[in-house]
C-alpha atoms as a PDB file:
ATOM      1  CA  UNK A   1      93.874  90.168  94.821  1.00  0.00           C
ATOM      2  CA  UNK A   2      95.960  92.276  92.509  1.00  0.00           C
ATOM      3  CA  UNK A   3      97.611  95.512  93.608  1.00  0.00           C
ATOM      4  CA  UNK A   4      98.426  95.982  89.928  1.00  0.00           C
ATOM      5  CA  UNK A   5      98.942  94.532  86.523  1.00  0.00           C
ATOM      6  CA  UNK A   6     101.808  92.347  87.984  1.00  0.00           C
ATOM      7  CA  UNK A   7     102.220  92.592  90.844  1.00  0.00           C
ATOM      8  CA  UNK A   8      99.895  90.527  93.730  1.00  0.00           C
ATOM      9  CA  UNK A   9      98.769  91.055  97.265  1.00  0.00           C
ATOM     10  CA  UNK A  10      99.964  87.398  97.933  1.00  0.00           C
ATOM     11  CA  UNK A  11     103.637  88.353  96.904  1.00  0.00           C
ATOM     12  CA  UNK A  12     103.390  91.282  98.510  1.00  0.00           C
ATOM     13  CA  UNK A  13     102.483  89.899 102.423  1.00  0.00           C
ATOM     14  CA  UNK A  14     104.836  86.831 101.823  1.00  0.00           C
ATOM     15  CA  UNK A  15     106.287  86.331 104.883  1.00  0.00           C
ATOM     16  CA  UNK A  16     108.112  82.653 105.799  1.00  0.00           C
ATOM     17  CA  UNK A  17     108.739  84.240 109.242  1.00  0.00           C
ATOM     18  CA  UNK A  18     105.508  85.739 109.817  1.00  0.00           C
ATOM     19  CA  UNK A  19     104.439  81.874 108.764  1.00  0.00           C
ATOM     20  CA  UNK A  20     106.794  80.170 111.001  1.00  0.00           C
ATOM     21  CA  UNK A  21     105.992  82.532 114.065  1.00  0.00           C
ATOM     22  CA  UNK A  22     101.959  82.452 113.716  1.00  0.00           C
ATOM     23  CA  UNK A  23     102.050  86.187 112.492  1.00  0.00           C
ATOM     24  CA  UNK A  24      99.199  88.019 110.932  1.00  0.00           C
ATOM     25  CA  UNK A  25     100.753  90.211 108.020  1.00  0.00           C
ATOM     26  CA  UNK A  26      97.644  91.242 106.907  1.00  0.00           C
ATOM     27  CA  UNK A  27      97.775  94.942 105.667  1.00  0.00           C
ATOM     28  CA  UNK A  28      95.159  97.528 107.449  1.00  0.00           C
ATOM     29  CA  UNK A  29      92.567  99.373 104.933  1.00  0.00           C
ATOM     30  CA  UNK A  30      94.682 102.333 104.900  1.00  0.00           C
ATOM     31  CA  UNK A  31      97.884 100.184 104.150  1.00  0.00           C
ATOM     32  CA  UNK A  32      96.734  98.648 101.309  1.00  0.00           C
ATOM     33  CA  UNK A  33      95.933 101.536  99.272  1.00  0.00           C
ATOM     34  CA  UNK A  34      99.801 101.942 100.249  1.00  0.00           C
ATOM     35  CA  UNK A  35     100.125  98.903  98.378  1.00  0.00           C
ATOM     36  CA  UNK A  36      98.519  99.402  95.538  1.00  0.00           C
ATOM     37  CA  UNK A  37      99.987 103.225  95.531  1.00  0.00           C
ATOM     38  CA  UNK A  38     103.713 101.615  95.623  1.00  0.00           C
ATOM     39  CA  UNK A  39     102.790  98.460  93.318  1.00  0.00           C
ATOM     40  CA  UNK A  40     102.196 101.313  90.533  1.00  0.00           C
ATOM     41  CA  UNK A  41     105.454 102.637  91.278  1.00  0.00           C
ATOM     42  CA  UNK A  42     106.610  98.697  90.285  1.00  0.00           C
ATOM     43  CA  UNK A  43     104.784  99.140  87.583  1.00  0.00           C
ATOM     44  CA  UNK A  44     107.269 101.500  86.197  1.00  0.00           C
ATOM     45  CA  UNK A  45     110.488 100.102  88.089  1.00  0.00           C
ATOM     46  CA  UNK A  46     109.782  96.819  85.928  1.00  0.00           C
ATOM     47  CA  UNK A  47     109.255  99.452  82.745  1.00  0.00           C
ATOM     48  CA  UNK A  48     112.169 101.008  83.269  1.00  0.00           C
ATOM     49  CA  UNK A  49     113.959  97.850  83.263  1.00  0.00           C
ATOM     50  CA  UNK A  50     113.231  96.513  80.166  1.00  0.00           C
ATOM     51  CA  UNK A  51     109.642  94.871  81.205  1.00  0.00           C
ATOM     52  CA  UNK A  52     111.457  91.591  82.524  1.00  0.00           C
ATOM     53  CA  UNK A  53     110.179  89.640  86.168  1.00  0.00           C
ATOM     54  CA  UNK A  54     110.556  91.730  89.298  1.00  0.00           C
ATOM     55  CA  UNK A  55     110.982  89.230  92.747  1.00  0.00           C
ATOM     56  CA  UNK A  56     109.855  90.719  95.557  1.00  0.00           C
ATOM     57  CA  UNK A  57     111.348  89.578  98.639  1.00  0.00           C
ATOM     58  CA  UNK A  58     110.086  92.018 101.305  1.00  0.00           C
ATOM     59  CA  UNK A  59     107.385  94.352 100.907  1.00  0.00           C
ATOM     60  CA  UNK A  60     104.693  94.771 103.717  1.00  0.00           C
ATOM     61  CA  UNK A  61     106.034  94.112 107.048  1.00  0.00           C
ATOM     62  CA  UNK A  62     103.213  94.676 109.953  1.00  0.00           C
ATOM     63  CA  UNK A  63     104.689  96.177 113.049  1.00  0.00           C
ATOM     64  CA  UNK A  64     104.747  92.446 114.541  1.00  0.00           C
ATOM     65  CA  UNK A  65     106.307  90.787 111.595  1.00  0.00           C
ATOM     66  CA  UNK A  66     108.776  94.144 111.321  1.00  0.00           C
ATOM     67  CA  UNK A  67     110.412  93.332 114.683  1.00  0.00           C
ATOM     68  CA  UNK A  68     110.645  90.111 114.472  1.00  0.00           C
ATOM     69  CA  UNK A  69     112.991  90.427 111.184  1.00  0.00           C
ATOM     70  CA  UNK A  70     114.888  93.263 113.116  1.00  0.00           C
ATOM     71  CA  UNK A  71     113.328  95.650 110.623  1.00  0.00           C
ATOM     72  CA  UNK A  72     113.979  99.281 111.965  1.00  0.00           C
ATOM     73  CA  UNK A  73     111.565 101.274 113.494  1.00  0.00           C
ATOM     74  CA  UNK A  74     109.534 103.661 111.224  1.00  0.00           C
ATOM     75  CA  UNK A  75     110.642 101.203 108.186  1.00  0.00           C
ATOM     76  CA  UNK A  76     108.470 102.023 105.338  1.00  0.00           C
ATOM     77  CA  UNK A  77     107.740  98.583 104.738  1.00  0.00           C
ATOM     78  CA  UNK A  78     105.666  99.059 108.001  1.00  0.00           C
ATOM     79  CA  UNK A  79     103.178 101.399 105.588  1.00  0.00           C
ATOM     80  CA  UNK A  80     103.514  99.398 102.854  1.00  0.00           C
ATOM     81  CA  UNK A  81     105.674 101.963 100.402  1.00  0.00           C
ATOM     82  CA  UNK A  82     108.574  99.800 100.159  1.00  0.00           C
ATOM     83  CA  UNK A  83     109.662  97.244  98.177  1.00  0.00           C
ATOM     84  CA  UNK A  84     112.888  95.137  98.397  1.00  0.00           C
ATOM     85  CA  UNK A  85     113.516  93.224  94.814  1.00  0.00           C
ATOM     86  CA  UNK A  86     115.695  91.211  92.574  1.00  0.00           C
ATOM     87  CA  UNK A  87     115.552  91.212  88.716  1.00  0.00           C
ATOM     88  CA  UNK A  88     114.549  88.518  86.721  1.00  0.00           C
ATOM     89  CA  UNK A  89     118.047  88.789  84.434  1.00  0.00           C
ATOM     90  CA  UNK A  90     119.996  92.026  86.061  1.00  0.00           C
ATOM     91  CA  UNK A  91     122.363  91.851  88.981  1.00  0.00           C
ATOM     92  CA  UNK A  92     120.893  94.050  92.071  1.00  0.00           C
ATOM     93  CA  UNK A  93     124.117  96.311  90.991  1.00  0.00           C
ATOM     94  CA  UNK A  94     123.151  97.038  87.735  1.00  0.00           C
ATOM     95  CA  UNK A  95     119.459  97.568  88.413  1.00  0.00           C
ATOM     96  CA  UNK A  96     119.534 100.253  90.893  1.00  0.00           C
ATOM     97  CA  UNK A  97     122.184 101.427  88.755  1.00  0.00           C
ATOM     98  CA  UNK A  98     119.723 101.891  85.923  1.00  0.00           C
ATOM     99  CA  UNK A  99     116.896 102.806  88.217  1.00  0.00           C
ATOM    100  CA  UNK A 100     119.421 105.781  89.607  1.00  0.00           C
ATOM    101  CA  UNK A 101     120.089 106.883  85.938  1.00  0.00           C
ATOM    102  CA  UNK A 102     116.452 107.049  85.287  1.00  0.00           C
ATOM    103  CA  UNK A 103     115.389 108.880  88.364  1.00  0.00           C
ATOM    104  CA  UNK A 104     113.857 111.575  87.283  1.00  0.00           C
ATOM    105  CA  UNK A 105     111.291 108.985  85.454  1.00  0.00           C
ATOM    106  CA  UNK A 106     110.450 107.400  88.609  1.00  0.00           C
ATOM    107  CA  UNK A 107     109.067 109.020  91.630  1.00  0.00           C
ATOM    108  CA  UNK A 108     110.403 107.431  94.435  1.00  0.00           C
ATOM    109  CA  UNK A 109     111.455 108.537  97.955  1.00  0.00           C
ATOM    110  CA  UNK A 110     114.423 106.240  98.324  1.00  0.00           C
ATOM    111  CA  UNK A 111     116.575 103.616  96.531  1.00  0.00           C
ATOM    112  CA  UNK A 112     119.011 101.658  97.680  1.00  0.00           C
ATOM    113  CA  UNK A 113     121.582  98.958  97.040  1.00  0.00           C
ATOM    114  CA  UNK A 114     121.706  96.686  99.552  1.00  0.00           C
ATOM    115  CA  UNK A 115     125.083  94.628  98.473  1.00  0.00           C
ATOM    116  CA  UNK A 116     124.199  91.108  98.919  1.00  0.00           C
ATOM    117  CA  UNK A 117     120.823  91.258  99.576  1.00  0.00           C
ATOM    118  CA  UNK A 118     118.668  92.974  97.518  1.00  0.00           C
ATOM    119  CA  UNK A 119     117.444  96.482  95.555  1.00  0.00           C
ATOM    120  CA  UNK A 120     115.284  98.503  98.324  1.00  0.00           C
ATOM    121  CA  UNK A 121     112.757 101.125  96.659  1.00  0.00           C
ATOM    122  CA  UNK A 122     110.162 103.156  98.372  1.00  0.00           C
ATOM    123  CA  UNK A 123     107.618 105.219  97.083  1.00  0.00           C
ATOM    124  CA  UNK A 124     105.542 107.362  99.914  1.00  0.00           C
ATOM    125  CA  UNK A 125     105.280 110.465  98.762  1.00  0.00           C
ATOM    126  CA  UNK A 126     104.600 112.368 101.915  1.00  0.00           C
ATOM    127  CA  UNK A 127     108.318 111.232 102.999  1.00  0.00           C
ATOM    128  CA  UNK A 128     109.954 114.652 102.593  1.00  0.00           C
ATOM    129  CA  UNK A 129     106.851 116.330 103.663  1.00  0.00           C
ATOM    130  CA  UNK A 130     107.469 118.315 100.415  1.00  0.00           C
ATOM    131  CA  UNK A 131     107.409 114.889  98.052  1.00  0.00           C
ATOM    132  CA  UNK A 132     109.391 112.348  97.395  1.00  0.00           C
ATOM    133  CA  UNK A 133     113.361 113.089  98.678  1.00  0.00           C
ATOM    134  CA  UNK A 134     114.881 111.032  95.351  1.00  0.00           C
ATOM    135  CA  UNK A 135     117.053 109.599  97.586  1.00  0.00           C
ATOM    136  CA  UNK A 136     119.939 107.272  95.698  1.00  0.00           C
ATOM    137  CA  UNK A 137     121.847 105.286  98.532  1.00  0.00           C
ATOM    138  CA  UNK A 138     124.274 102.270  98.906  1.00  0.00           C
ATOM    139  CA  UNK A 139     124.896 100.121 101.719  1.00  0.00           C
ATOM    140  CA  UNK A 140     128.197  98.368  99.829  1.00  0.00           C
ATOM    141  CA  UNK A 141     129.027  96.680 103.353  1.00  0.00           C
ATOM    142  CA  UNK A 142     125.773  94.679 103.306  1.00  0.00           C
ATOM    143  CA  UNK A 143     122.288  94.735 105.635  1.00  0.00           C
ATOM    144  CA  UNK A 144     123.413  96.643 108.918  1.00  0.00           C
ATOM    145  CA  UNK A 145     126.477  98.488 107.541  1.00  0.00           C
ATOM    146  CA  UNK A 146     127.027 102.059 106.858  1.00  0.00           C
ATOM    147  CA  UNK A 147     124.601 104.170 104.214  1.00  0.00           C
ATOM    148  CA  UNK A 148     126.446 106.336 101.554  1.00  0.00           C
ATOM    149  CA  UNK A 149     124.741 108.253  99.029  1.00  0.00           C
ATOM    150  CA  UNK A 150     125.020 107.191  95.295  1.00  0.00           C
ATOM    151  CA  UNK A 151     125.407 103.750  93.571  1.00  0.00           C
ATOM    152  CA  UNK A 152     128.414 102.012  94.271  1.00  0.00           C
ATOM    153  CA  UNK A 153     129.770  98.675  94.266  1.00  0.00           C
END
């Protein structure tokens, strides 16, 4: 099934530790219209950087899948409005870089470099109860260490 022009429901439930521990990571009704809500928002993330390959490598996480990764609680992967990527070309660096310069094209609720792992973007836009919060973060110590705001190596 396709959430959007390029973007899959297979890619986006992908889960080698949801395979290896027997967990179902398939999205509820409401979730995938999530899904297909956020895979838009990819849409224009992959737009916005020059139209090249987008590689997801965490997007829907069910609640059972979520904790067994360690994902936190109330993670919006859990609703399916997040998205953790690579670039086809682009260093993780230089594409939330670009994504932060273009922000006010995209309307997302949070992105964030993750040094060394990935680019994080979510897109529900009940987040800040008033709309998307724009949030540009870094977490330049890696997964698990402190959360600054900006873009930073």
């Amino acid at each position: 099934m396709r959430l959007s022009e390029h973007f899959s429901l297979d890619e986006a439930i992908k889960s080698d530790t949801a395979h290896r521990l027997g967990i179902d990571n398939s999205p509820t009704p409401a979730h995938l219209l999530h899904l297909k809500h956020s895979a838009a928002g990819m849409e224009r993330v992959r737009a916005l950087l020059g139209g090249r390959a987008i590689i997801a490598t965490s997007v829907y996480r069910g609640a059972a899948l979520n904790q067994a990764v360690g994902g936190v609680s109330g993670s919006a992967h859990t609703e399916g409005w997040a998205w953790d990527f690579h670039h086809a070309v682009l260093s993780d660096l230089a594409a939330a870089r670009l994504l932060a310069e273009k922000a006010d094209e995209l309307d997302f609720d949070q992105l964030i470099y993750e040094r060394g792992r990935c680019v994080h973007i979510s897109f529900d836009p009940r987040a800040g109860r008033g709309g998307p919060r724009r949030q540009v973060l870094s977490q330049p110590g890696g997964p698990g260490s402190r959360v600054i705001v900006g873009i930073v190596s």
